[in-house]
C-alpha atoms as a PDB file:
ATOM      1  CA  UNK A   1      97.112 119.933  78.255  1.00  0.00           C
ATOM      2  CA  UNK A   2      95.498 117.399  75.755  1.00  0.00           C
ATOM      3  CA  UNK A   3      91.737 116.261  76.292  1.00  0.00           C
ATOM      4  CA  UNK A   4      93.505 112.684  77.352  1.00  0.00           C
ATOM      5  CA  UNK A   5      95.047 113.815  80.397  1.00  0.00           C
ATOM      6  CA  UNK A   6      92.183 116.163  81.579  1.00  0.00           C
ATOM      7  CA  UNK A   7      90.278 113.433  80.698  1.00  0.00           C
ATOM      8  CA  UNK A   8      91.805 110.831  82.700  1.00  0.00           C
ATOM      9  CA  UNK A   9      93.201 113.119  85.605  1.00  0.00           C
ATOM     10  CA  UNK A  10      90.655 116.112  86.241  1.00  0.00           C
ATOM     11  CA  UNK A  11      88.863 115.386  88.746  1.00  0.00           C
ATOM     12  CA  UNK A  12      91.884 113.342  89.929  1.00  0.00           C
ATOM     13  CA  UNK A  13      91.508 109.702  92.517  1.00  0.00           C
ATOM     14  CA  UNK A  14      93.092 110.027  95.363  1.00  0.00           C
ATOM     15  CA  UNK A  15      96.045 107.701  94.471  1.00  0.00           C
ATOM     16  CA  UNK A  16      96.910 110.283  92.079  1.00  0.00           C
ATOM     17  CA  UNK A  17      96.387 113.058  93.701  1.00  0.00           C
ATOM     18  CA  UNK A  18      98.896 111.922  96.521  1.00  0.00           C
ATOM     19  CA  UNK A  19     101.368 110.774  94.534  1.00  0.00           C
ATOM     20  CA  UNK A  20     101.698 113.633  92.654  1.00  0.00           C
ATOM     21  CA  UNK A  21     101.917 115.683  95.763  1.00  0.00           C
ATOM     22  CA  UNK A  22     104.455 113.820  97.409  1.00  0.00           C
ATOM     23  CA  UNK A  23     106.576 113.335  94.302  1.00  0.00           C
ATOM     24  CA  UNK A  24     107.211 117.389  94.353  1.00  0.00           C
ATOM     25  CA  UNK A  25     110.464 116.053  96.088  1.00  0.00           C
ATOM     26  CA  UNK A  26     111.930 112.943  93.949  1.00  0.00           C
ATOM     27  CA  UNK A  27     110.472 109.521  95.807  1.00  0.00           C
ATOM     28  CA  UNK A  28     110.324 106.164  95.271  1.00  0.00           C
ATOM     29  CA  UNK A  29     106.787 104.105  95.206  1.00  0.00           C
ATOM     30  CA  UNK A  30     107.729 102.535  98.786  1.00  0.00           C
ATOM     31  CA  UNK A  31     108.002 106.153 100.014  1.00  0.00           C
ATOM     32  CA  UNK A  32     105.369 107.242  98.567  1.00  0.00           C
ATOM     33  CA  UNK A  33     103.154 104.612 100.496  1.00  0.00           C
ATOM     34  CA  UNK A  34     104.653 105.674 103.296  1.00  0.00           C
ATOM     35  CA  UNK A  35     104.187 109.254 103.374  1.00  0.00           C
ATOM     36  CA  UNK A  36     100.740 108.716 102.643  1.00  0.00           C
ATOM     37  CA  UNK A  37     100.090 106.587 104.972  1.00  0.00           C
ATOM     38  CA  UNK A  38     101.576 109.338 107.433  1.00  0.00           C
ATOM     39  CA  UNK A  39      99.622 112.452 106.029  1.00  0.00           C
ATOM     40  CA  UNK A  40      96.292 110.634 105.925  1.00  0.00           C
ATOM     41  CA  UNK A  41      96.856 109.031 109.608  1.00  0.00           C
ATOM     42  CA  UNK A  42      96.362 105.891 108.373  1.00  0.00           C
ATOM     43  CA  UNK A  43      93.231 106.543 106.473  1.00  0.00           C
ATOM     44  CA  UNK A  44      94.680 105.768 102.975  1.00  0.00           C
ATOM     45  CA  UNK A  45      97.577 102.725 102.655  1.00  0.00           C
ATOM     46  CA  UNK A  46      97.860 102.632  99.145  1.00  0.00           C
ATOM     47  CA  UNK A  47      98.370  98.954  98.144  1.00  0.00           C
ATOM     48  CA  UNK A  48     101.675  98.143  96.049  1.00  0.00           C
ATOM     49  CA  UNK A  49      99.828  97.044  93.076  1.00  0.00           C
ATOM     50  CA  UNK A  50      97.803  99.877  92.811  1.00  0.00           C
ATOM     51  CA  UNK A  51     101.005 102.244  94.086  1.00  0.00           C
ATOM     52  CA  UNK A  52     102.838 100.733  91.149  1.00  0.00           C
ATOM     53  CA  UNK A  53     100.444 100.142  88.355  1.00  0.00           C
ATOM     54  CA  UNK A  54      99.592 104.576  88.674  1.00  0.00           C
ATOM     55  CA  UNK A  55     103.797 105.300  89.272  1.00  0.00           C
ATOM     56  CA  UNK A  56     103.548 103.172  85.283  1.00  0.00           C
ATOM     57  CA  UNK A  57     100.651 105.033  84.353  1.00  0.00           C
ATOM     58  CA  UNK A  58     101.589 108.803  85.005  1.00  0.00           C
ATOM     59  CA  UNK A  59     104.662 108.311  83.630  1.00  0.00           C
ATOM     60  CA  UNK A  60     103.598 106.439  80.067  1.00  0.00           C
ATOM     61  CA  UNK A  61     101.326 109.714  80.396  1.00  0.00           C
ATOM     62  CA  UNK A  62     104.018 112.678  81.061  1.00  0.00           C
ATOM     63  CA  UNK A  63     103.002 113.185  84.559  1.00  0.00           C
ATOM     64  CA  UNK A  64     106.223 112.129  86.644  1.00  0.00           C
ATOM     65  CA  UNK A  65     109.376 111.010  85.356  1.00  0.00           C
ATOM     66  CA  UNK A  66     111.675 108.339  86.502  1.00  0.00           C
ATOM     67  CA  UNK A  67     114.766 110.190  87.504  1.00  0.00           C
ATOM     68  CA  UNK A  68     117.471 106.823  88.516  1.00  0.00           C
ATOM     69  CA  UNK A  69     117.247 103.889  90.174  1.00  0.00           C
ATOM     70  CA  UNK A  70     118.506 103.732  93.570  1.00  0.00           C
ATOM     71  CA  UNK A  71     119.590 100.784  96.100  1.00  0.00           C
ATOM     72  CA  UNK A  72     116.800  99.079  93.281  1.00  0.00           C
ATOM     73  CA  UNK A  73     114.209 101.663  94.028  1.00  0.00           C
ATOM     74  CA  UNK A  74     113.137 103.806  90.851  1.00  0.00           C
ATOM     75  CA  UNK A  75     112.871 107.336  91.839  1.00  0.00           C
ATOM     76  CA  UNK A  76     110.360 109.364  90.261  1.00  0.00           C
ATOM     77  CA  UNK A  77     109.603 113.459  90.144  1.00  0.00           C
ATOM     78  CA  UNK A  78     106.767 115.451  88.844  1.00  0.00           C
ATOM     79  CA  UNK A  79     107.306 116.840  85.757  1.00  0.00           C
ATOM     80  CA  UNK A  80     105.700 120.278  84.742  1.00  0.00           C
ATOM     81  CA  UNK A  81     102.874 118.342  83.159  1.00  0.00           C
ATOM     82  CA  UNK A  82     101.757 116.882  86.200  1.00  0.00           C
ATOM     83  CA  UNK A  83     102.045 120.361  88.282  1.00  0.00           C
ATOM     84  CA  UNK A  84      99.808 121.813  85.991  1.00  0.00           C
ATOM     85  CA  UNK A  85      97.459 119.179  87.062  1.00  0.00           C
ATOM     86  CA  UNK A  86      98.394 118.882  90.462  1.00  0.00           C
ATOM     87  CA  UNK A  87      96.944 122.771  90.242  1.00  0.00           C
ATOM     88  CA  UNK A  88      93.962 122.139  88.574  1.00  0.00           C
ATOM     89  CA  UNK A  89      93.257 119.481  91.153  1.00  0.00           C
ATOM     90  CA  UNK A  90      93.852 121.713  94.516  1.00  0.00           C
ATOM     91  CA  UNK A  91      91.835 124.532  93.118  1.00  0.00           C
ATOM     92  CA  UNK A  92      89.322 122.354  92.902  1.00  0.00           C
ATOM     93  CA  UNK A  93      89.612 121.384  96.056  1.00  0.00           C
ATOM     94  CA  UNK A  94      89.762 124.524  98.025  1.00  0.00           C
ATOM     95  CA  UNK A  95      86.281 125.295  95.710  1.00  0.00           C
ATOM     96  CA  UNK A  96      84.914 122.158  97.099  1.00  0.00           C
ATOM     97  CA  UNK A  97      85.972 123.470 101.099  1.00  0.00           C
ATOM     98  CA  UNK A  98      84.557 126.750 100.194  1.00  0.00           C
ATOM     99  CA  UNK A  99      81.929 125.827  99.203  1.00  0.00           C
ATOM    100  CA  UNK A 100      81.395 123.022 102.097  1.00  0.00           C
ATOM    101  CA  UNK A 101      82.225 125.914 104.503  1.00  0.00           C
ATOM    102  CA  UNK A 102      79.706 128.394 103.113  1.00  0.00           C
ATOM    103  CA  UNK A 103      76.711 125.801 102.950  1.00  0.00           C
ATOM    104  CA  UNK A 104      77.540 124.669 106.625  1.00  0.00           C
END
């Protein structure tokens, strides 16, 4: 992993950090913004602009790919770049509830 990506990406927003989870499965930026919306109960409703202008983003940077367009819906999937950080990103996370958890 270049010093770009872990640059840009580690720690990771949480636009990113959703998208790349739900884009395990191929999805589409629409059904992205709905899954999140789901998982976070409403908490996080990512806005179309911003949706849209990290979908460009991860994939100018090797993160997702765009896999075919669909009904005119551009389906994306993670590509092994963006697992790797994906990774990097959840171990940090389960430090951050271990740590949360030990300190009370």
């Amino acid at each position: 992993m270049d010093a770009h990506i872990k640059k840009v990406y580690v720690p990771m927003t949480e636009t990113s950090f959703y998208i790349l989870l739900c884009l395990q499965t191929p999805g589409h930026g629409y059904g992205i913004v709905q899954e999140v919306k789901k998982m976070t109960a409403g908490e996080l409703v990512l806005a179309p602009g911003t949706m849209y202008g990290s979908l460009s983003k991860m994939e100018k940077d090797g993160l997702i790919r765009f896999l075919l367009e669909e009904e005119k819906r551009k389906l994306y999937v993670i590509t092994p770049l963006g697992k790797e950080v994906l990774e990097i990103e959840k171990k940090r996370i389960k430090r951050l509830y271990r740590n949360l958890k030990e300190m009370g």
